[in-house]
N, C-alpha and C. Protein backbone atom coordinates (compact mmCIF):
# COMPACT_ATOMS: atom_id res chain seq x y z
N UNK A 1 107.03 7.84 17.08
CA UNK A 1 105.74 8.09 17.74
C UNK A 1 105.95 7.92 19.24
N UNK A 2 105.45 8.83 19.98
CA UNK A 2 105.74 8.92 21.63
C UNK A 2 104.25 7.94 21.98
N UNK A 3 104.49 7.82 23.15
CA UNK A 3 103.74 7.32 24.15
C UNK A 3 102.70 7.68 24.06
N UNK A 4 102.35 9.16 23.89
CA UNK A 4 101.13 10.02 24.10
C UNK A 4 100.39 9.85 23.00
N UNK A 5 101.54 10.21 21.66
CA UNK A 5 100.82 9.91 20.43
C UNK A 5 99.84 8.64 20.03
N UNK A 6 100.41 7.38 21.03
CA UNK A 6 100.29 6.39 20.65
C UNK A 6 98.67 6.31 21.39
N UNK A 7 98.63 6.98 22.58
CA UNK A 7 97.62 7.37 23.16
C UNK A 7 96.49 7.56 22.21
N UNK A 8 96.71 9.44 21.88
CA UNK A 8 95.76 9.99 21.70
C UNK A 8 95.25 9.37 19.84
N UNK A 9 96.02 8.74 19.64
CA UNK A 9 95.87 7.61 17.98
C UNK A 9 94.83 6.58 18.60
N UNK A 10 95.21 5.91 19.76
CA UNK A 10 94.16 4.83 20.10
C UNK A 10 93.24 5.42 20.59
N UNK A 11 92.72 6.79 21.39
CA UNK A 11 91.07 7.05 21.78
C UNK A 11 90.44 8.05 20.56
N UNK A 12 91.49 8.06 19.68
CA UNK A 12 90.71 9.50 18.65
C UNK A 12 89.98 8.95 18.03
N UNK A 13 89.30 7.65 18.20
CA UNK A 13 87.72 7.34 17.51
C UNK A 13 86.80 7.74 18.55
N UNK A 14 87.48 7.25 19.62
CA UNK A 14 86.47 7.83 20.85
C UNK A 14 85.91 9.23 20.87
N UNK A 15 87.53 10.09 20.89
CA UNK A 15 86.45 11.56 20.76
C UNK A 15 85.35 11.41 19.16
N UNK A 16 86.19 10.97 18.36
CA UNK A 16 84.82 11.43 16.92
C UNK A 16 83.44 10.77 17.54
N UNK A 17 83.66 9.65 18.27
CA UNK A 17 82.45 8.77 18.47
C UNK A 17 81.79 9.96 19.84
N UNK A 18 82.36 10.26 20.15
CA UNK A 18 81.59 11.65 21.14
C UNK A 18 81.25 12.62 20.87
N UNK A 19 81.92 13.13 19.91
CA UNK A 19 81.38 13.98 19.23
C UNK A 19 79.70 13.44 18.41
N UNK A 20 79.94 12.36 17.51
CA UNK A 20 78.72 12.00 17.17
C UNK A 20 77.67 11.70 17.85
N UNK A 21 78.20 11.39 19.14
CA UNK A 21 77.14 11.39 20.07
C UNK A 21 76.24 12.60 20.61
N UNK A 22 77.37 13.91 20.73
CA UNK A 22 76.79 14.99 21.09
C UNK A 22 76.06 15.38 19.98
N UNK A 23 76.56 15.19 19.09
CA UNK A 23 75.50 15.70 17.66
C UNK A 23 74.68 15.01 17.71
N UNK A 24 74.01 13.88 17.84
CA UNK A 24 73.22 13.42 17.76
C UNK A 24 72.14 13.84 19.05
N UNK A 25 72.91 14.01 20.46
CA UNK A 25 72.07 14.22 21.85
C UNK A 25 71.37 15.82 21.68
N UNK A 26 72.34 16.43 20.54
CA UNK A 26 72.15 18.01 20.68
C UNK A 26 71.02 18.08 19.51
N UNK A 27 71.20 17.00 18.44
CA UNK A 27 69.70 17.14 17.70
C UNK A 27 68.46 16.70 18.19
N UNK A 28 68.14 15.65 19.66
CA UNK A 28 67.12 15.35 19.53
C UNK A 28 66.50 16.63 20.44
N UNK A 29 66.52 17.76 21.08
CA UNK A 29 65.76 18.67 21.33
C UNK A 29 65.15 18.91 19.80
N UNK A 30 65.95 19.25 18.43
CA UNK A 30 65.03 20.31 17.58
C UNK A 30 64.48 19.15 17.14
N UNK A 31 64.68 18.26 16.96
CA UNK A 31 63.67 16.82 15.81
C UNK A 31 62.21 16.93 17.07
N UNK A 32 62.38 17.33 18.76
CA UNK A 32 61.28 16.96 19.50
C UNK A 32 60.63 17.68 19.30
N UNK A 33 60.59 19.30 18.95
CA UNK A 33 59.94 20.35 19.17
C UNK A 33 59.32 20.27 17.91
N UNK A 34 60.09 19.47 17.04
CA UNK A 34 59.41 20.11 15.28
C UNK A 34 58.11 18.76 15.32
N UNK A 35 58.22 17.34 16.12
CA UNK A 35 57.52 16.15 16.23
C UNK A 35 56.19 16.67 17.37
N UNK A 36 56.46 17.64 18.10
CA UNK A 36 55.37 18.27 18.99
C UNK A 36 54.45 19.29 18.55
N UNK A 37 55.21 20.09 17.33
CA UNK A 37 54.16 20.77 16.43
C UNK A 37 53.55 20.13 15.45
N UNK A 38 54.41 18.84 15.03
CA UNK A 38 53.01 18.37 14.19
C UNK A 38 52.29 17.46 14.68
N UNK A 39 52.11 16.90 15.83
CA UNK A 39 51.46 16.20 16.32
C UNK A 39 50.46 16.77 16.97
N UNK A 40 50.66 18.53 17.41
CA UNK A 40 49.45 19.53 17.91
C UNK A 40 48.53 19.68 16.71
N UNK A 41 49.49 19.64 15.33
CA UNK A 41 48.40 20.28 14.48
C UNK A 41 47.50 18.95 13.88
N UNK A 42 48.22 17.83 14.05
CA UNK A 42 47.25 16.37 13.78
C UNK A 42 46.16 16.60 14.59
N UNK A 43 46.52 16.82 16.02
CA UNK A 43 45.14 16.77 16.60
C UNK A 43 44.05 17.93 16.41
N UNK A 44 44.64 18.82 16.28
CA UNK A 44 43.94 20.12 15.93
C UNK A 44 42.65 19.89 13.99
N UNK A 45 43.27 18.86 13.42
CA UNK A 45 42.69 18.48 12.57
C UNK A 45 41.71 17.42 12.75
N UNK A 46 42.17 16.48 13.36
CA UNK A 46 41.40 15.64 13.82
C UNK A 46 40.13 16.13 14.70
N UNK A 47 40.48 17.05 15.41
CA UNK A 47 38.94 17.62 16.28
C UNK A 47 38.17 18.39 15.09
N UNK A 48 38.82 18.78 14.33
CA UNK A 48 38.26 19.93 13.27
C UNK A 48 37.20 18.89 12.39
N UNK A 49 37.86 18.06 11.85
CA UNK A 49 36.98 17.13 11.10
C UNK A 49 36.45 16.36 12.10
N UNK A 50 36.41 15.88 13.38
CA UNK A 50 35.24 15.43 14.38
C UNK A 50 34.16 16.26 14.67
N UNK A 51 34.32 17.55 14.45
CA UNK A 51 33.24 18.60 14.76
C UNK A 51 32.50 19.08 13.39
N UNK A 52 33.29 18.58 12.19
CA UNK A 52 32.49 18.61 10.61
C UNK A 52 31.42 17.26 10.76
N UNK A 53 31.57 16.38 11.09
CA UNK A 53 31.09 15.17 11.37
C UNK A 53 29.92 15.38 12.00
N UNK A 54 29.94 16.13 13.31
CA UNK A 54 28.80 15.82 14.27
C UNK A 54 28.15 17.11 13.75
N UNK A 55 28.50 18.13 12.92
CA UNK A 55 27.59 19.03 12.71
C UNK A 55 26.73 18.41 11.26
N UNK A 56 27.58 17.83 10.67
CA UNK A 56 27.09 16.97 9.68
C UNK A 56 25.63 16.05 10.03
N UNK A 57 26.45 15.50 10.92
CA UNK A 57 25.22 14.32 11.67
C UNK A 57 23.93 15.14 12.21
N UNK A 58 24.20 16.50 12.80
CA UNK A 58 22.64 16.56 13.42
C UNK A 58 22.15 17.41 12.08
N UNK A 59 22.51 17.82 11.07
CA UNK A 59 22.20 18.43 10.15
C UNK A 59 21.11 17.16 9.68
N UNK A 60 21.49 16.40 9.32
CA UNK A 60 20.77 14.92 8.49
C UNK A 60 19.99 14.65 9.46
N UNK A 61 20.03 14.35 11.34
CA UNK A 61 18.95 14.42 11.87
C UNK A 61 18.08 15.35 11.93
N UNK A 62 18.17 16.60 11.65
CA UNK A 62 17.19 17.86 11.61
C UNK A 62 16.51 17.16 10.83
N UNK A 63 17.00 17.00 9.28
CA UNK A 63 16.27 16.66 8.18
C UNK A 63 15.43 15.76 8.36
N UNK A 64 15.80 14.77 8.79
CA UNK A 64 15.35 13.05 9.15
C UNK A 64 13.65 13.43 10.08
N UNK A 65 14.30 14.47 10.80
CA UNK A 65 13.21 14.38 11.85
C UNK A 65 12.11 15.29 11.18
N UNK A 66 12.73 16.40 10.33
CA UNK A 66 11.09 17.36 9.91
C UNK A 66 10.81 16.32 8.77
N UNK A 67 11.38 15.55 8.04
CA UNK A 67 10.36 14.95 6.80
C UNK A 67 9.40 13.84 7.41
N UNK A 68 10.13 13.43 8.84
CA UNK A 68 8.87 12.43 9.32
C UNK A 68 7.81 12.96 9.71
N UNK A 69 8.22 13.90 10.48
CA UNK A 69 7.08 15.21 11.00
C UNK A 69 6.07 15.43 9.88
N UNK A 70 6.95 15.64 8.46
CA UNK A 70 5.91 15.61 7.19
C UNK A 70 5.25 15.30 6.89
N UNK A 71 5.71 13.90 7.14
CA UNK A 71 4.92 12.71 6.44
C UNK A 71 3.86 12.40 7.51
N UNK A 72 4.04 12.49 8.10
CA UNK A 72 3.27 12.49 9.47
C UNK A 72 1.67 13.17 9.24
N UNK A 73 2.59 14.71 8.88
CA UNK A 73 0.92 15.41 9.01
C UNK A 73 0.29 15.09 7.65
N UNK A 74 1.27 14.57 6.52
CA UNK A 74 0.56 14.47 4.97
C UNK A 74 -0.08 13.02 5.60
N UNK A 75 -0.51 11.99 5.99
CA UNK A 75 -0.61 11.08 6.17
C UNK A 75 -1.94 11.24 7.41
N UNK A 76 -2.46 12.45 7.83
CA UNK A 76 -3.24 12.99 8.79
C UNK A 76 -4.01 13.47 7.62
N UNK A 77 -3.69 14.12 7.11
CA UNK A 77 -4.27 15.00 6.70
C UNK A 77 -4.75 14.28 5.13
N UNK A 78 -4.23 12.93 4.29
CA UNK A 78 -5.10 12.35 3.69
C UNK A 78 -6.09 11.59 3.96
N UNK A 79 -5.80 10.98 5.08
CA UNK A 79 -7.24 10.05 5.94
C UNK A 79 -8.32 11.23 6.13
N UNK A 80 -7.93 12.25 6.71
CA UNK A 80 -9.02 13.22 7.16
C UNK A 80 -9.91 13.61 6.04
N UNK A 81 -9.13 13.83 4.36
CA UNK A 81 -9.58 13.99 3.17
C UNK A 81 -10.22 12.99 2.55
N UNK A 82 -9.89 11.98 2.87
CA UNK A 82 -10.48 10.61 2.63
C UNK A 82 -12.35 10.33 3.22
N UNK A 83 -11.85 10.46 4.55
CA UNK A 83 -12.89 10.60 5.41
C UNK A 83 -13.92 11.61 5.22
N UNK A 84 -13.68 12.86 5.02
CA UNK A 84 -14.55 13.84 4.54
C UNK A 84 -14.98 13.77 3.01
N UNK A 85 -14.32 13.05 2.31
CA UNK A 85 -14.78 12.97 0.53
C UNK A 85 -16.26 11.69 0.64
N UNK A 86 -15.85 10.62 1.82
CA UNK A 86 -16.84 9.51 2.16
C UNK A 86 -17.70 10.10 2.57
N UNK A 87 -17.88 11.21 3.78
CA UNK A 87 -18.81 11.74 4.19
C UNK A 87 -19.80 12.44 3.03
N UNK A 88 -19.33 13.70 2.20
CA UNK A 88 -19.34 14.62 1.31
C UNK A 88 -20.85 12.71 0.33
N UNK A 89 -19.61 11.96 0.10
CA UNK A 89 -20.69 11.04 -1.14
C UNK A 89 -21.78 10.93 -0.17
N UNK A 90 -21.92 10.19 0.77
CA UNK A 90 -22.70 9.35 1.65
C UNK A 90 -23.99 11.24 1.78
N UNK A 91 -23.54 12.11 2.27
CA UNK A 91 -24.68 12.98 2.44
C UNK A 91 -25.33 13.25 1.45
N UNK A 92 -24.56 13.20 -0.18
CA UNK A 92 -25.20 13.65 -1.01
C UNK A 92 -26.20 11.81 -1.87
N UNK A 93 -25.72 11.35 -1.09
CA UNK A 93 -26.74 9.76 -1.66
C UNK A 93 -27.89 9.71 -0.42
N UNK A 94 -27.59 10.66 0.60
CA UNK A 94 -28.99 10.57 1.08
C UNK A 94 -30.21 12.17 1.26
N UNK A 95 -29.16 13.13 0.94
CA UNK A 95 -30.12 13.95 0.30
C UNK A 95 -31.17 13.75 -1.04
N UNK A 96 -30.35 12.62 -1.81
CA UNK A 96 -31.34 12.69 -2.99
C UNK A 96 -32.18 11.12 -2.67
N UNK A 97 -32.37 10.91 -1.26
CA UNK A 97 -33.18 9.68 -0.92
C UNK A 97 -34.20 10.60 0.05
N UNK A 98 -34.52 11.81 0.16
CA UNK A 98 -35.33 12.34 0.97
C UNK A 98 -36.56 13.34 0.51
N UNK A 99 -36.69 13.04 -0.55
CA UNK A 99 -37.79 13.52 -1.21
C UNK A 99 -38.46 11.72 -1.43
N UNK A 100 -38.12 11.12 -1.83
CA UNK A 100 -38.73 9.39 -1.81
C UNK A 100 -38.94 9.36 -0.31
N UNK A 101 -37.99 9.46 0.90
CA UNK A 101 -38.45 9.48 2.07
C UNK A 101 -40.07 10.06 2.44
N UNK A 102 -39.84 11.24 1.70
CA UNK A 102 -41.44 11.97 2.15
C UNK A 102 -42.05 11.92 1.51
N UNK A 103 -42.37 10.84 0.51
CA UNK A 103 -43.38 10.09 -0.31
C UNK A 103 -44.00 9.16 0.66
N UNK A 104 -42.46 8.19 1.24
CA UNK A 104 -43.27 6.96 1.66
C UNK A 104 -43.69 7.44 2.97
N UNK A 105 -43.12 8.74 3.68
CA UNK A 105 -44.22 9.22 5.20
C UNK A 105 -45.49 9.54 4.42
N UNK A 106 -45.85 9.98 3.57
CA UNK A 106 -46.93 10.65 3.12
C UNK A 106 -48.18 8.89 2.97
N UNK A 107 -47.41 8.27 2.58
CA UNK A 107 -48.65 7.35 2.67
C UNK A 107 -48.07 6.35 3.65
N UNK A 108 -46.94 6.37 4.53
CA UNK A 108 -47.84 5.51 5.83
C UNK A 108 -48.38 6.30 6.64
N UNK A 109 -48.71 7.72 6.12
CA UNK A 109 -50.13 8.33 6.87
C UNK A 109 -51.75 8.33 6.16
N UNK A 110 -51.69 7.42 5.41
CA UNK A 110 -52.99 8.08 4.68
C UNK A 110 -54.45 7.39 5.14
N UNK A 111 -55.72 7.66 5.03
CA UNK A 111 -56.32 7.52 6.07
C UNK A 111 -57.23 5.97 5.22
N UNK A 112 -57.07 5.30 5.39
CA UNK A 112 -57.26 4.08 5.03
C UNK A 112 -59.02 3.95 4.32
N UNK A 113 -59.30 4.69 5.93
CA UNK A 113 -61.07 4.86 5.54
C UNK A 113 -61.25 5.58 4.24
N UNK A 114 -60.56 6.59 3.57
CA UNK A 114 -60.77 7.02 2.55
C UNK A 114 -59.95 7.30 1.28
N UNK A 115 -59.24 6.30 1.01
CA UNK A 115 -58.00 5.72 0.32
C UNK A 115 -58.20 4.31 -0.32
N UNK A 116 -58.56 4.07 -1.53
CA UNK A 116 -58.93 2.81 -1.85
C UNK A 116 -57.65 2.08 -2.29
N UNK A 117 -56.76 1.20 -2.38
CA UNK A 117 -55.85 0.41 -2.53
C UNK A 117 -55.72 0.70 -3.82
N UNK A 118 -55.88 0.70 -4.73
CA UNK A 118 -55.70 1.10 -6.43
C UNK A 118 -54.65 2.06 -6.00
N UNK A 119 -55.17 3.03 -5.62
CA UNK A 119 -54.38 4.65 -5.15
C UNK A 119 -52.89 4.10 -4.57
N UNK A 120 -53.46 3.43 -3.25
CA UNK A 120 -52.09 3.17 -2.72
C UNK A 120 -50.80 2.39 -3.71
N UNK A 121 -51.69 1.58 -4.12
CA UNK A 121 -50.72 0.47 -5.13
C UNK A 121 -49.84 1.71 -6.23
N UNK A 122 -50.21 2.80 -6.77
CA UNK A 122 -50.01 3.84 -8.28
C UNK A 122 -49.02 4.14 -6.98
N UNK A 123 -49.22 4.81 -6.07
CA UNK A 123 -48.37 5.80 -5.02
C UNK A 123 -47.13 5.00 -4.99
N UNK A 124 -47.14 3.76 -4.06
CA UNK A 124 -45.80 3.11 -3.81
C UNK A 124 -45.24 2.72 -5.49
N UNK A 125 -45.80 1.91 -6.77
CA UNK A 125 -44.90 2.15 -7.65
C UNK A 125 -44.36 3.29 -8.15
N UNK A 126 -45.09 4.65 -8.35
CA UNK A 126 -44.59 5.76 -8.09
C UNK A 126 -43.09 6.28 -7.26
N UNK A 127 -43.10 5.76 -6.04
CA UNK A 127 -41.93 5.64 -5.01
C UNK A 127 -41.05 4.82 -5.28
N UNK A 128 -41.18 3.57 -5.99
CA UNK A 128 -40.50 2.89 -6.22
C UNK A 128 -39.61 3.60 -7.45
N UNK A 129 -40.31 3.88 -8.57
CA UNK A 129 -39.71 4.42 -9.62
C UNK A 129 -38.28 5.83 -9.17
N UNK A 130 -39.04 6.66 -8.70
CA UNK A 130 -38.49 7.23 -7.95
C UNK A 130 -37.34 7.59 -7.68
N UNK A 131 -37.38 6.29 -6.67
CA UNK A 131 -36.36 5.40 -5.57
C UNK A 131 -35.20 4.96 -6.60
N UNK A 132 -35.61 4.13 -7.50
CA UNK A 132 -34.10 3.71 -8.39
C UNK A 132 -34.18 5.08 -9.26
N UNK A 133 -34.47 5.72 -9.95
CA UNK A 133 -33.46 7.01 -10.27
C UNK A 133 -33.02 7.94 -9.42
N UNK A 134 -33.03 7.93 -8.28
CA UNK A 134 -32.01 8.86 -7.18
C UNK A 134 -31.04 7.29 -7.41
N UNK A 135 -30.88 6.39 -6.95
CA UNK A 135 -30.07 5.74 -6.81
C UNK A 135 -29.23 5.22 -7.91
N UNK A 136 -29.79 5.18 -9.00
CA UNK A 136 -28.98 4.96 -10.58
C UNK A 136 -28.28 6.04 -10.77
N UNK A 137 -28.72 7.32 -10.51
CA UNK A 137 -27.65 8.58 -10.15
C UNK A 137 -26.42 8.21 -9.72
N UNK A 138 -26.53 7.91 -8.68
CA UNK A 138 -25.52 7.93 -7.52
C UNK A 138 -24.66 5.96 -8.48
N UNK A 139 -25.12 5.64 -9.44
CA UNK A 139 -24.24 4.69 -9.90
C UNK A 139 -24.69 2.89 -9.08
N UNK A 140 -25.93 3.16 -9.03
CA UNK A 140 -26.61 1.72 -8.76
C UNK A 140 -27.20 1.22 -9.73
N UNK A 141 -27.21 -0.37 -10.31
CA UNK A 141 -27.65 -0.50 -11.26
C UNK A 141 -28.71 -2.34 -10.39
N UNK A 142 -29.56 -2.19 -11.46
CA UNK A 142 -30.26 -3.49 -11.08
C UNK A 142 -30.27 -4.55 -11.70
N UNK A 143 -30.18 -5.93 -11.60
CA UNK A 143 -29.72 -7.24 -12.00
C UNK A 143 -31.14 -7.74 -12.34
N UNK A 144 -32.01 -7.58 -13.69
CA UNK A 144 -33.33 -8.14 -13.50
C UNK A 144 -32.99 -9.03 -15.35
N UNK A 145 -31.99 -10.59 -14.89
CA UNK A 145 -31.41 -11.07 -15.96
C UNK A 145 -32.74 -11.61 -17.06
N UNK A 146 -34.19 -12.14 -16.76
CA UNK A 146 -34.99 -12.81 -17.27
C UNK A 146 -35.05 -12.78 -18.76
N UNK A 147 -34.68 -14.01 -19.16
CA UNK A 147 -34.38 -14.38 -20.58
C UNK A 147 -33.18 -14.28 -21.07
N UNK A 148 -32.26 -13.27 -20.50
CA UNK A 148 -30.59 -13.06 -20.93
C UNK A 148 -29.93 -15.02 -20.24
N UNK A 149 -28.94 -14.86 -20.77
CA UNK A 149 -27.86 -15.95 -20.28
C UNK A 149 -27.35 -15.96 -18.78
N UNK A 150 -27.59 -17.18 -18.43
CA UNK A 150 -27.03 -17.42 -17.13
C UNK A 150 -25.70 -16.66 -16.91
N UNK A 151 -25.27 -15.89 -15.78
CA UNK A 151 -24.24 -15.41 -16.06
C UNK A 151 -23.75 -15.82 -14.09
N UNK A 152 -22.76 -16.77 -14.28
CA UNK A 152 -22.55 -17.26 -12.43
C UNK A 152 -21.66 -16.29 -11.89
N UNK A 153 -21.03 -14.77 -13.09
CA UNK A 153 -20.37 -13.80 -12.07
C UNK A 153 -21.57 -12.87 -11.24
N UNK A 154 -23.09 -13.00 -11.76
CA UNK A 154 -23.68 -12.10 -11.64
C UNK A 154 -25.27 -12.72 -11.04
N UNK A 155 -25.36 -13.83 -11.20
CA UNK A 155 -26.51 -14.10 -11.05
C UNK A 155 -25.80 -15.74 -10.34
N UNK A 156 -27.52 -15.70 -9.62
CA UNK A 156 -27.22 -17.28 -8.24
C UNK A 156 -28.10 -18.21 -8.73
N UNK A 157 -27.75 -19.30 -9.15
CA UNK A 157 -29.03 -20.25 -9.80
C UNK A 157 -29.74 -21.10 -8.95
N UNK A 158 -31.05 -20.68 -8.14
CA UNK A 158 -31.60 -21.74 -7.23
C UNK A 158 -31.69 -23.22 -7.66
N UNK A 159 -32.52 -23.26 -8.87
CA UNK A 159 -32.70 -24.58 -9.66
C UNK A 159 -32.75 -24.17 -10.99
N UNK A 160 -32.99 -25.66 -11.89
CA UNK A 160 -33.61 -25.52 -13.08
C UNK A 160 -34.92 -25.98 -13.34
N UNK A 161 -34.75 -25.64 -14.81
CA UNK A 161 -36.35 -26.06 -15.35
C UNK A 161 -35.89 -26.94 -16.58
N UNK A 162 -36.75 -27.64 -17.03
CA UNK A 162 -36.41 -28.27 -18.68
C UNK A 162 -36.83 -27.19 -19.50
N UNK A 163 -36.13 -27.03 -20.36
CA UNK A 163 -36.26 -25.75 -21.45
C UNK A 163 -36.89 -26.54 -22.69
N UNK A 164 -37.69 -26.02 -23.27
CA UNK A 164 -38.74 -26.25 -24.28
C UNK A 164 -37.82 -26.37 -25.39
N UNK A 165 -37.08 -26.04 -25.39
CA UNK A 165 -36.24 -25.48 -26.99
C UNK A 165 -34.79 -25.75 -26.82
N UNK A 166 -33.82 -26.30 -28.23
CA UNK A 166 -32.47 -26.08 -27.57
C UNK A 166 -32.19 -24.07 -27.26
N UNK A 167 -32.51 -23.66 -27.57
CA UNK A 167 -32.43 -22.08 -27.92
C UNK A 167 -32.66 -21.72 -26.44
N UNK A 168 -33.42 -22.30 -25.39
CA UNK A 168 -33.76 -21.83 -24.35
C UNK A 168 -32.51 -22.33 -23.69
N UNK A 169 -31.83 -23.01 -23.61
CA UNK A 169 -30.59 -23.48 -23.18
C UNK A 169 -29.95 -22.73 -22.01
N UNK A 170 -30.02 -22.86 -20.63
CA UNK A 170 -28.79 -21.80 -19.93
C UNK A 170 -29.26 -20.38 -20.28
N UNK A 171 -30.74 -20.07 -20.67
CA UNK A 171 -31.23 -18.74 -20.34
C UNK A 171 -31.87 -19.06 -18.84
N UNK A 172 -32.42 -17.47 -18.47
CA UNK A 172 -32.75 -17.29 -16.92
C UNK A 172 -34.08 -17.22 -17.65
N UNK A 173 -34.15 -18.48 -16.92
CA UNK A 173 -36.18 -18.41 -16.95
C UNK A 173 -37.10 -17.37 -15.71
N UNK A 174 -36.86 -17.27 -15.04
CA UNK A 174 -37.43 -16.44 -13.82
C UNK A 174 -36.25 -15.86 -12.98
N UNK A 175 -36.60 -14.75 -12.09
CA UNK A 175 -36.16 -13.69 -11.07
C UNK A 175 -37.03 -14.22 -9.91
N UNK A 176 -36.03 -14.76 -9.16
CA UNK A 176 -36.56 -14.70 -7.68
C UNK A 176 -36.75 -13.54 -7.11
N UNK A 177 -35.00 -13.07 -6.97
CA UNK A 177 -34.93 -11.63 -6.58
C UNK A 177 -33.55 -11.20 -7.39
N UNK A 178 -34.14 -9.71 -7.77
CA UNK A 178 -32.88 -8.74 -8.23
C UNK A 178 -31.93 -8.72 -7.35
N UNK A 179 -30.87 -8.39 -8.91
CA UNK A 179 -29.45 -7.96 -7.76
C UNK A 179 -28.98 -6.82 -7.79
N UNK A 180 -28.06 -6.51 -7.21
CA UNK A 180 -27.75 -4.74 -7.25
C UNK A 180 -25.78 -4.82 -8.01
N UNK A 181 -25.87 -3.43 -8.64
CA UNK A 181 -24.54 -3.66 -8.86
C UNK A 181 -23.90 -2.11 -8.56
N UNK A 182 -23.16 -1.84 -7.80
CA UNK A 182 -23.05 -0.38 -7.45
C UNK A 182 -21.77 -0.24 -8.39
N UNK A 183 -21.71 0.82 -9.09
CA UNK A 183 -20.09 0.89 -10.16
C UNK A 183 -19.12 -0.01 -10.09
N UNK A 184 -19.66 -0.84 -10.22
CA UNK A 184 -19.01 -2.14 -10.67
C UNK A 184 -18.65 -3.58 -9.60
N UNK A 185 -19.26 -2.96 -8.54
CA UNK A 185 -19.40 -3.97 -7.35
C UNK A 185 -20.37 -4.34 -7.34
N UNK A 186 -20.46 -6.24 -7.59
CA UNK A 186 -21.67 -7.01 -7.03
C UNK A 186 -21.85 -6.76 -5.84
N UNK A 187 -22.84 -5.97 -5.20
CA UNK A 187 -23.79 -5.81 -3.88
C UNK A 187 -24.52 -6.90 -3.53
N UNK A 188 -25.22 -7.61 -4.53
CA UNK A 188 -26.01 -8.88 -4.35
C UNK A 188 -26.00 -9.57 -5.74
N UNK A 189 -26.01 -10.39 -5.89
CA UNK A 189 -26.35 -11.55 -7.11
C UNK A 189 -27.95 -11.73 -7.28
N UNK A 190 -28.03 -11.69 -8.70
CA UNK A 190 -29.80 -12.36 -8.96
C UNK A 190 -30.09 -13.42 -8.29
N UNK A 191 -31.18 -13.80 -8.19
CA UNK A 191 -31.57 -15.12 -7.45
C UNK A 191 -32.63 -15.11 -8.64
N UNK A 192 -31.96 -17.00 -9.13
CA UNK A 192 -33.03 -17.21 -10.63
C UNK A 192 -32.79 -18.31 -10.75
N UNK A 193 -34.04 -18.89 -11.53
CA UNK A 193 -34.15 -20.34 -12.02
C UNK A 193 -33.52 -20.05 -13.58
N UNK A 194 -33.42 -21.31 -14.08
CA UNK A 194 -32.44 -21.58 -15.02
C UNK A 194 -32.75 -22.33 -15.94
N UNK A 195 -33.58 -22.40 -17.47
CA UNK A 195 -33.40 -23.53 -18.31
C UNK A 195 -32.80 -24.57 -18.54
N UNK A 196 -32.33 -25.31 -18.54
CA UNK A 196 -31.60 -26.62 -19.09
C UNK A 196 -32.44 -27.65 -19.84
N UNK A 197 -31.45 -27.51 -21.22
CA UNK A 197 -32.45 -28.31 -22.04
C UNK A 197 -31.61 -29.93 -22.39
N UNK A 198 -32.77 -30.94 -22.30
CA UNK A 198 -31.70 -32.11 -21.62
C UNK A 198 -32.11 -33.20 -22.84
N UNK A 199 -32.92 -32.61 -24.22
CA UNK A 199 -32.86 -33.57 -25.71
C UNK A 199 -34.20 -33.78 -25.14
């Protein structure tokens, strides 16, 4: 083995190791170009599904915003129905109070000088009668308990009386004053005295 040999024996890892180097320096151009196209098309996806997103999002706000809008006018527009169904009862409970109205003008005009009180007295119970069937119509009822059972959802007990009998027991001996009961609402309570029988 010469001199040279002995040489080119001791750097010939060097060239392979240069060589591997160039192979390696000469691959990182194509590994960069192929790492730059997919990193264009990551982002190219990424904006794609950021722009599914926000079209997404105002889609659900469109929605969001016309069903409030909805609810909005359904919520207008049942008060207003509400309000006009109250009106609608209330005109028709005082249309059928205006024929009794022009009863009772008719006799606070009547001429006294020639009107004897008998008359007047037939006229106003007349009006009175009247008066509760327009209003029993319309679902008014009257509380006139006398002799039925004390009843404290419905009737107000001023006092008692001693009851003659056990049988009279916690019946309504007298009506102060009637009560009213409109479809099923106490309006007023009886006002009444009360038996109690005490042996």
């Amino acid at each position: 083995m010469t001199e040279m040999d002995d040489v080119n024996e001791r750097h010939g890892g060097v060239g392979h190791a240069g060589d591997e180097v160039s192979e390696r320096v000469g691959a990182v151009p194509g590994e960069s170009g192929a790492g730059s196209a997919d990193a264009s098309t990551a982002d190219s996806a990424t904006l794609s599904a950021a722009e599914d997103w926000h079209r997404l999002l105002d889609e659900q706000r469109d929605k969001y915003l016309r069903l409030a809008a909805e609810f909005d006018n359904y919520r207008k527009r049942t008060t207003r129905e509400r309000q006009e169904a109250g009106w609608r009862a209330q005109g028709d409970l005082v249309q059928g109070l205006t024929e009794t109205l022009d009863d009772i003008m008719r006799f606070a005009h009547v001429d006294p000088a020639t009107t004897d009180a008998a008359t007047v007295v037939q006229g106003v119970v007349m009006v009175e009668k009247k008066l509760l069937k327009s209003l029993a119509g319309h679902g008014l009822e009257v509380v006139e308990p006398t002799g039925q059972p004390f009843d404290p959802n419905l009737h107000e007990a001023l006092r008692t009386e001693q009851a003659a009998t056990p049988e009279e027991d916690h019946l309504v001996a007298r009506v102060y004053q009637v009560g009213y009961v409109f479809r099923g609402q106490l309006l007023r309570p009886a006002r009444v005295v009360v038996w109690q029988w005490n042996g």
